[in-house]
C-alpha atoms as a PDB file:
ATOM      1  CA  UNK A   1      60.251  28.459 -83.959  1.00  0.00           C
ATOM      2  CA  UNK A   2      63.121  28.589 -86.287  1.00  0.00           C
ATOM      3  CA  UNK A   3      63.481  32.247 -85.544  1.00  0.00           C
ATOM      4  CA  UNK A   4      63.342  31.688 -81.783  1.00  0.00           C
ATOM      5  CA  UNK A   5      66.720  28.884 -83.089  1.00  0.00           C
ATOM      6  CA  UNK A   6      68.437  31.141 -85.072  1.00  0.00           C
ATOM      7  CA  UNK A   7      67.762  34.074 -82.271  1.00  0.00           C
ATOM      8  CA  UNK A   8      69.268  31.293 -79.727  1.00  0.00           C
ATOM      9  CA  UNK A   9      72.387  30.190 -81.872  1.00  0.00           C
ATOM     10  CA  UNK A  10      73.301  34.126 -82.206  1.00  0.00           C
ATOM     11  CA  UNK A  11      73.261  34.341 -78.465  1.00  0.00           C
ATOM     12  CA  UNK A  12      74.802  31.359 -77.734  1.00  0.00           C
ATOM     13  CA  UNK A  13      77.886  32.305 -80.365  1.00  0.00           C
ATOM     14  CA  UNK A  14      78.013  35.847 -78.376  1.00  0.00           C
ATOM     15  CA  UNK A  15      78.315  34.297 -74.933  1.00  0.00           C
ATOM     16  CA  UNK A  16      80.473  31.686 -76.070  1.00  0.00           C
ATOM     17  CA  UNK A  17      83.159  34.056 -77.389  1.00  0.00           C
ATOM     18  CA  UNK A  18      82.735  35.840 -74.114  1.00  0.00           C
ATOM     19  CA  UNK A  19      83.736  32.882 -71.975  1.00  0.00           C
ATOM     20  CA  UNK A  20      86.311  32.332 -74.316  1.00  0.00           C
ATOM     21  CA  UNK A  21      87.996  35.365 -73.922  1.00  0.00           C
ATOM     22  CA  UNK A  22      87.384  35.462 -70.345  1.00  0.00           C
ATOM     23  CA  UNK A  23      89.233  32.312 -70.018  1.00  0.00           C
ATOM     24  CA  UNK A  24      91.875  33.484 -71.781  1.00  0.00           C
ATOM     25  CA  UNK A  25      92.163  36.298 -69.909  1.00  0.00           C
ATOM     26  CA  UNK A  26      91.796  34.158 -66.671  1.00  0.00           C
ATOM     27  CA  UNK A  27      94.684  32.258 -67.931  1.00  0.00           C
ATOM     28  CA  UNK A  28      96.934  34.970 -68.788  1.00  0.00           C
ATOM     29  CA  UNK A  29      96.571  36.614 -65.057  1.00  0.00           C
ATOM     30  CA  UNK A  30      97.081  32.833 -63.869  1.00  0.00           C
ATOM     31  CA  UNK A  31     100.274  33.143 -66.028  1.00  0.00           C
ATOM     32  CA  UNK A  32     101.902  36.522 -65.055  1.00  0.00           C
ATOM     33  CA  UNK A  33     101.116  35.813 -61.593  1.00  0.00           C
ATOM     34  CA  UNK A  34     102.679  32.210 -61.762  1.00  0.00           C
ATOM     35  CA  UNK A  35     105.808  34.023 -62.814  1.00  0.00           C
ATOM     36  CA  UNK A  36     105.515  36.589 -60.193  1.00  0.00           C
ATOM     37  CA  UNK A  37     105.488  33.892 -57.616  1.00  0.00           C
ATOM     38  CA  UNK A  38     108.741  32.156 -58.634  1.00  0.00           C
ATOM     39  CA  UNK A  39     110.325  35.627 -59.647  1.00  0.00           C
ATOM     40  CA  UNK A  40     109.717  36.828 -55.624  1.00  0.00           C
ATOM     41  CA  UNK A  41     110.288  33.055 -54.362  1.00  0.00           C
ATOM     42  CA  UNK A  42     113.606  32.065 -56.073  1.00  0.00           C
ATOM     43  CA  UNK A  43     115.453  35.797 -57.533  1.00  0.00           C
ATOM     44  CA  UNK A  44     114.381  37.883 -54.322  1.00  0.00           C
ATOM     45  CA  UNK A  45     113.809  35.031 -51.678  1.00  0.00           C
ATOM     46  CA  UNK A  46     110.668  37.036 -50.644  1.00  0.00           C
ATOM     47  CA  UNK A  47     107.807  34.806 -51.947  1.00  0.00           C
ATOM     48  CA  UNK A  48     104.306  36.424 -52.792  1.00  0.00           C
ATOM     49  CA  UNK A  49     101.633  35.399 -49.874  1.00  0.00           C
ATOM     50  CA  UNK A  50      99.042  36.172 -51.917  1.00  0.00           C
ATOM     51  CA  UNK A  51      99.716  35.642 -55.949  1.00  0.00           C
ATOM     52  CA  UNK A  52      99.329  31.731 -55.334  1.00  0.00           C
ATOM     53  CA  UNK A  53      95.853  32.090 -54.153  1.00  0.00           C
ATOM     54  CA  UNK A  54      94.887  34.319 -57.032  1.00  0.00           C
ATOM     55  CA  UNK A  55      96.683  32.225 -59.562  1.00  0.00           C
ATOM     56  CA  UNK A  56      94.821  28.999 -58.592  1.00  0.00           C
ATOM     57  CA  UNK A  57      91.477  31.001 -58.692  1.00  0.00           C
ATOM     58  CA  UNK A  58      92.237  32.742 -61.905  1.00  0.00           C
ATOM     59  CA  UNK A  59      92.995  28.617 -63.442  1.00  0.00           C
ATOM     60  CA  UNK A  60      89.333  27.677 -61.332  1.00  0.00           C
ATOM     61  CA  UNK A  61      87.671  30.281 -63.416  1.00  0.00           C
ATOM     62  CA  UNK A  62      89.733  29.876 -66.580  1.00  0.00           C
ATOM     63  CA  UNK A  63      88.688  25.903 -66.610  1.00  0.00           C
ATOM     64  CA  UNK A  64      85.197  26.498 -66.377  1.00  0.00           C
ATOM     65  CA  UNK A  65      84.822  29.405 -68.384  1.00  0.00           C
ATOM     66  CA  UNK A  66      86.611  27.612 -71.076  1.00  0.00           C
ATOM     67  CA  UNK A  67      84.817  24.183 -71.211  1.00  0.00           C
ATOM     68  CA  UNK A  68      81.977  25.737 -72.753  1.00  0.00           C
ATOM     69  CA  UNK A  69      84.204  26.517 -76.003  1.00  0.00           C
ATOM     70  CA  UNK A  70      85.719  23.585 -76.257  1.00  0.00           C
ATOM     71  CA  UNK A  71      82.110  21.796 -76.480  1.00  0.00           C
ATOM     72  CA  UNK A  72      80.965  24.012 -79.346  1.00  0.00           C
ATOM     73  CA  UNK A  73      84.046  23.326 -81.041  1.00  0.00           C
ATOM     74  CA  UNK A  74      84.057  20.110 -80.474  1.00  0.00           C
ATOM     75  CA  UNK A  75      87.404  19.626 -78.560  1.00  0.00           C
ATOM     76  CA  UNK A  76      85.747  17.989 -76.170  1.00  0.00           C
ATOM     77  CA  UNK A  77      87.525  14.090 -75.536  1.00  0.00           C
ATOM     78  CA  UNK A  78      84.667  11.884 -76.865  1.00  0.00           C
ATOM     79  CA  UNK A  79      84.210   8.434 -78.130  1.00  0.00           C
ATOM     80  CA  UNK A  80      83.773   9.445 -81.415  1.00  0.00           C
ATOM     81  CA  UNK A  81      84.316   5.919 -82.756  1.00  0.00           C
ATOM     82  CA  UNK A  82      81.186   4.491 -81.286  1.00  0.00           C
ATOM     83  CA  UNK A  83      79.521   7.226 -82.964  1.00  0.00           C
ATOM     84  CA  UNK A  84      81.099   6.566 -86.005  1.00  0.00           C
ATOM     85  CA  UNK A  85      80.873   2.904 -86.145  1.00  0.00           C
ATOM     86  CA  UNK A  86      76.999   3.399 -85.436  1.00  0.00           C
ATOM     87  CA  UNK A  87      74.738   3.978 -88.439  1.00  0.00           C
ATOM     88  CA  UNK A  88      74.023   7.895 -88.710  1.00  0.00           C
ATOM     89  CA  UNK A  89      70.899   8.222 -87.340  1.00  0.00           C
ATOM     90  CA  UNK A  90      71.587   5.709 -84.325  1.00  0.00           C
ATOM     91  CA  UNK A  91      75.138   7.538 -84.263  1.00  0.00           C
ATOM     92  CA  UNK A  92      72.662  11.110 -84.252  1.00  0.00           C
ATOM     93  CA  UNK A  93      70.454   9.716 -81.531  1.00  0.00           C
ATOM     94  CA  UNK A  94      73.660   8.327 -79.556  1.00  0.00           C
ATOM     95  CA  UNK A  95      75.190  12.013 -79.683  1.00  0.00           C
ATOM     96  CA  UNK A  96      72.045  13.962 -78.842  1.00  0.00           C
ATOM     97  CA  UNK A  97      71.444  11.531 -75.476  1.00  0.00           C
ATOM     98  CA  UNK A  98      75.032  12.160 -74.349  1.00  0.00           C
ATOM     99  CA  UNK A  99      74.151  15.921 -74.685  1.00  0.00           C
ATOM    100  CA  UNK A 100      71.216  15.336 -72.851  1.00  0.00           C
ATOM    101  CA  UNK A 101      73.098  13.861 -70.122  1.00  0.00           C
ATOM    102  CA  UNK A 102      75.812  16.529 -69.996  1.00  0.00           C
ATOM    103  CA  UNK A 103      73.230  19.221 -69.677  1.00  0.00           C
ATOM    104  CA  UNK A 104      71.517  17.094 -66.255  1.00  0.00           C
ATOM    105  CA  UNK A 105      75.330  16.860 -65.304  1.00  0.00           C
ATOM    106  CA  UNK A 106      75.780  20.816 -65.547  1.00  0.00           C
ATOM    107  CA  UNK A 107      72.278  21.480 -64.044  1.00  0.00           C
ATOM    108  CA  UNK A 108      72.845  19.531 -61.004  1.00  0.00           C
ATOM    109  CA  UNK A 109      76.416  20.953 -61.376  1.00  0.00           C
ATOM    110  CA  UNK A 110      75.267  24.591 -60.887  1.00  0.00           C
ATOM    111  CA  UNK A 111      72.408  23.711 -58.457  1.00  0.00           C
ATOM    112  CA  UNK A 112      75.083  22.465 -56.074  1.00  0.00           C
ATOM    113  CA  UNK A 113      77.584  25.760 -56.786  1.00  0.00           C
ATOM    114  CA  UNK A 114      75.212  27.891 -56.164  1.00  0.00           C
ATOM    115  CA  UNK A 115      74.484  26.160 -52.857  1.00  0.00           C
ATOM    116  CA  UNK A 116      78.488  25.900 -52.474  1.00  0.00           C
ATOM    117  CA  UNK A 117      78.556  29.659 -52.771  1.00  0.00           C
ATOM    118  CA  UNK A 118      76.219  30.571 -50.453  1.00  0.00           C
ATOM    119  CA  UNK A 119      77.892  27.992 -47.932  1.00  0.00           C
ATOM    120  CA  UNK A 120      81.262  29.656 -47.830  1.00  0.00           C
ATOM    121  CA  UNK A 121      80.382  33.330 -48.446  1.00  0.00           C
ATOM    122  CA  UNK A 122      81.431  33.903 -44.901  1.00  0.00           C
ATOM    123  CA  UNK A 123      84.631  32.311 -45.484  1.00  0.00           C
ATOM    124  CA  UNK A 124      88.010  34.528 -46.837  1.00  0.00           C
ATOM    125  CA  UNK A 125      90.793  33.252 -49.539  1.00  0.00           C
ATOM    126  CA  UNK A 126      94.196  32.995 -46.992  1.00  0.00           C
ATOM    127  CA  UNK A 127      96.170  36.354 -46.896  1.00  0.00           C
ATOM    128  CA  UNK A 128      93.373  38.252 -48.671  1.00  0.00           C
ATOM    129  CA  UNK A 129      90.825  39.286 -47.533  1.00  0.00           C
ATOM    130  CA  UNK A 130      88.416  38.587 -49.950  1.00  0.00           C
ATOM    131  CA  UNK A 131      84.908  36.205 -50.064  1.00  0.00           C
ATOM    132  CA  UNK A 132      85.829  32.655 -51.049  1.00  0.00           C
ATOM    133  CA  UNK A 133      82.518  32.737 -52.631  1.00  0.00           C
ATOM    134  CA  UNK A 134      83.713  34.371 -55.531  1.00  0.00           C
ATOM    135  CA  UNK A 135      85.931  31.166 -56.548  1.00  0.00           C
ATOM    136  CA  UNK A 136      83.082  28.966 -55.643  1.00  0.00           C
ATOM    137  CA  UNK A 137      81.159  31.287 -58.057  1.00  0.00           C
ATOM    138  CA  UNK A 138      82.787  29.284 -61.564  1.00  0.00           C
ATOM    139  CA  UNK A 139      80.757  26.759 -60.526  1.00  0.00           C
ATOM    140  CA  UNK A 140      77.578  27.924 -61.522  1.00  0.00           C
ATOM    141  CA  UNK A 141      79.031  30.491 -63.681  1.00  0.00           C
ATOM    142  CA  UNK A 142      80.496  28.081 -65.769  1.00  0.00           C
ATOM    143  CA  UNK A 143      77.780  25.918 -65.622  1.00  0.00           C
ATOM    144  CA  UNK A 144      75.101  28.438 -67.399  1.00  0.00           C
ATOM    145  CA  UNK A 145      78.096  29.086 -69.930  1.00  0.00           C
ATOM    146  CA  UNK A 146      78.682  25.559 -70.772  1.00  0.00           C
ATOM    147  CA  UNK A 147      74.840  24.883 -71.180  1.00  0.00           C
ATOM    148  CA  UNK A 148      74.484  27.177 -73.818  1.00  0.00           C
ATOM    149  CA  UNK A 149      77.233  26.161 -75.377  1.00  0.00           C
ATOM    150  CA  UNK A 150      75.408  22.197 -75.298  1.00  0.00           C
ATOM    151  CA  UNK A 151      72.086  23.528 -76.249  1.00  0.00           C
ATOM    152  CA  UNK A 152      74.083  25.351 -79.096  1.00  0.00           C
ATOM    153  CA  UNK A 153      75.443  21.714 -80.020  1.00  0.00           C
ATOM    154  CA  UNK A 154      72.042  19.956 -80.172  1.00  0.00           C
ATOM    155  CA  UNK A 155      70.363  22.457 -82.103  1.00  0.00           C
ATOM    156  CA  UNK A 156      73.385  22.192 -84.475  1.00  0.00           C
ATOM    157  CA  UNK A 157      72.901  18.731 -84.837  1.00  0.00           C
ATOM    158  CA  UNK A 158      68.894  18.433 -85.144  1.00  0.00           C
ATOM    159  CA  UNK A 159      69.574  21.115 -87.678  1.00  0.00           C
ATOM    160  CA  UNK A 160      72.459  18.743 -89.523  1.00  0.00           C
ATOM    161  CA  UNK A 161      75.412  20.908 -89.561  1.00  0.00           C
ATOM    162  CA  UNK A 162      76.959  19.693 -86.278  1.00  0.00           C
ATOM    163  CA  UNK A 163      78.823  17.236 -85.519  1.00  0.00           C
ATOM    164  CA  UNK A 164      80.552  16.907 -89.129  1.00  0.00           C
ATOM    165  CA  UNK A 165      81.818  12.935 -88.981  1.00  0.00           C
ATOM    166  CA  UNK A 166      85.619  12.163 -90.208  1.00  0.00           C
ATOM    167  CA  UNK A 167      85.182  12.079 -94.037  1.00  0.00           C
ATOM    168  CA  UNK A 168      81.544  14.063 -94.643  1.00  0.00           C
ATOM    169  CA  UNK A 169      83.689  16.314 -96.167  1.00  0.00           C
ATOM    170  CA  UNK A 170      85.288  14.027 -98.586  1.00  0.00           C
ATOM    171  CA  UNK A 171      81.890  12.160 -99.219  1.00  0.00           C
ATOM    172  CA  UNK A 172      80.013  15.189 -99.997  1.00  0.00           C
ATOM    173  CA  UNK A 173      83.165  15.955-102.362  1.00  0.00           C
ATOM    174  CA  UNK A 174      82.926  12.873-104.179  1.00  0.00           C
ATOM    175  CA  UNK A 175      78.977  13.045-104.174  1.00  0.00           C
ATOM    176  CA  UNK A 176      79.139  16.406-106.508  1.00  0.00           C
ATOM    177  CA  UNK A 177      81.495  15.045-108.356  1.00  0.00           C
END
């Protein structure tokens, strides 16, 4: 079992960086294209029909790729200071339900993208000609992404290394001391 764990965590680390930089790179095309659109709008009074489209798909994907990340580092906006104020175990327990939750949240979450995508695959983005169902796709995309990313989290925790509460460090510092 703790092979199956560590097996999991090393998997989980892999796909994480890969949303990560997917999202970034999502972000960066949601960027240049951004500045496209104002540099064709504004310099050249010729605006872009179809860079807005593709720069509020590229943010779509870029938001849901990226959540994942930010729960494995723990960037996440949380109320840490019910957590805190709790006694460690209860604190533990407290963290690991919330988890729980957020995975049911991202399950249903990808059921109904999935269903989403199928729904509007007939549809086309406006002045492309492209399947909508491809920005509907982050949906359950990100879902699976962000999953892994929790499951990651409450394996780190049952384990004991995640998440580190403000002054472990210091207490473990003045413990060895």
């Amino acid at each position: 079992m703790k092979n199956a764990l560590s097996l999991f965590l090393r998997i989980e680390t892999i796909t994480t960086r890969i949303a990560l930089w997917a999202a970034i790179g999502f972000l960066v095309l949601a960027t240049a294209l951004a500045i496209y659109q104002v540099t064709t709008r504004f310099a050249f009074g010729q605006p872009s029909t179809w860079s807005e489209v593709i720069t509020r798909s590229a943010m779509i994907w870029s938001v849901f790729l990226g959540v994942g990340p930010a729960f494995r580092e723990g960037t996440m906006i949380a109320l840490e200071f019910i957590q805190t104020a709790l006694p460690r175990k209860l604190g533990h327990a407290l963290y690991q339900l919330s988890m729980i939750l957020t995975l049911v949240f991202f399950a249903i979450l990808f059921w109904q993208g999935v269903l989403m995508t199928e729904r509007v695959a007939g549809q086309t983005l406006a002045a492309l000609q492209i399947s909508i169902a491809w920005v509907y796709a982050a949906l359950p995309v990100g879902s699976v992404f962000i999953s892994l990313s929790v499951l990651g989290c409450m394996i780190r925790a049952a384990r004991g290394d995640w998440p580190k509460r403000d002054g472990d460090d210091a207490l473990r510092a003045e413990g060895a001391a």
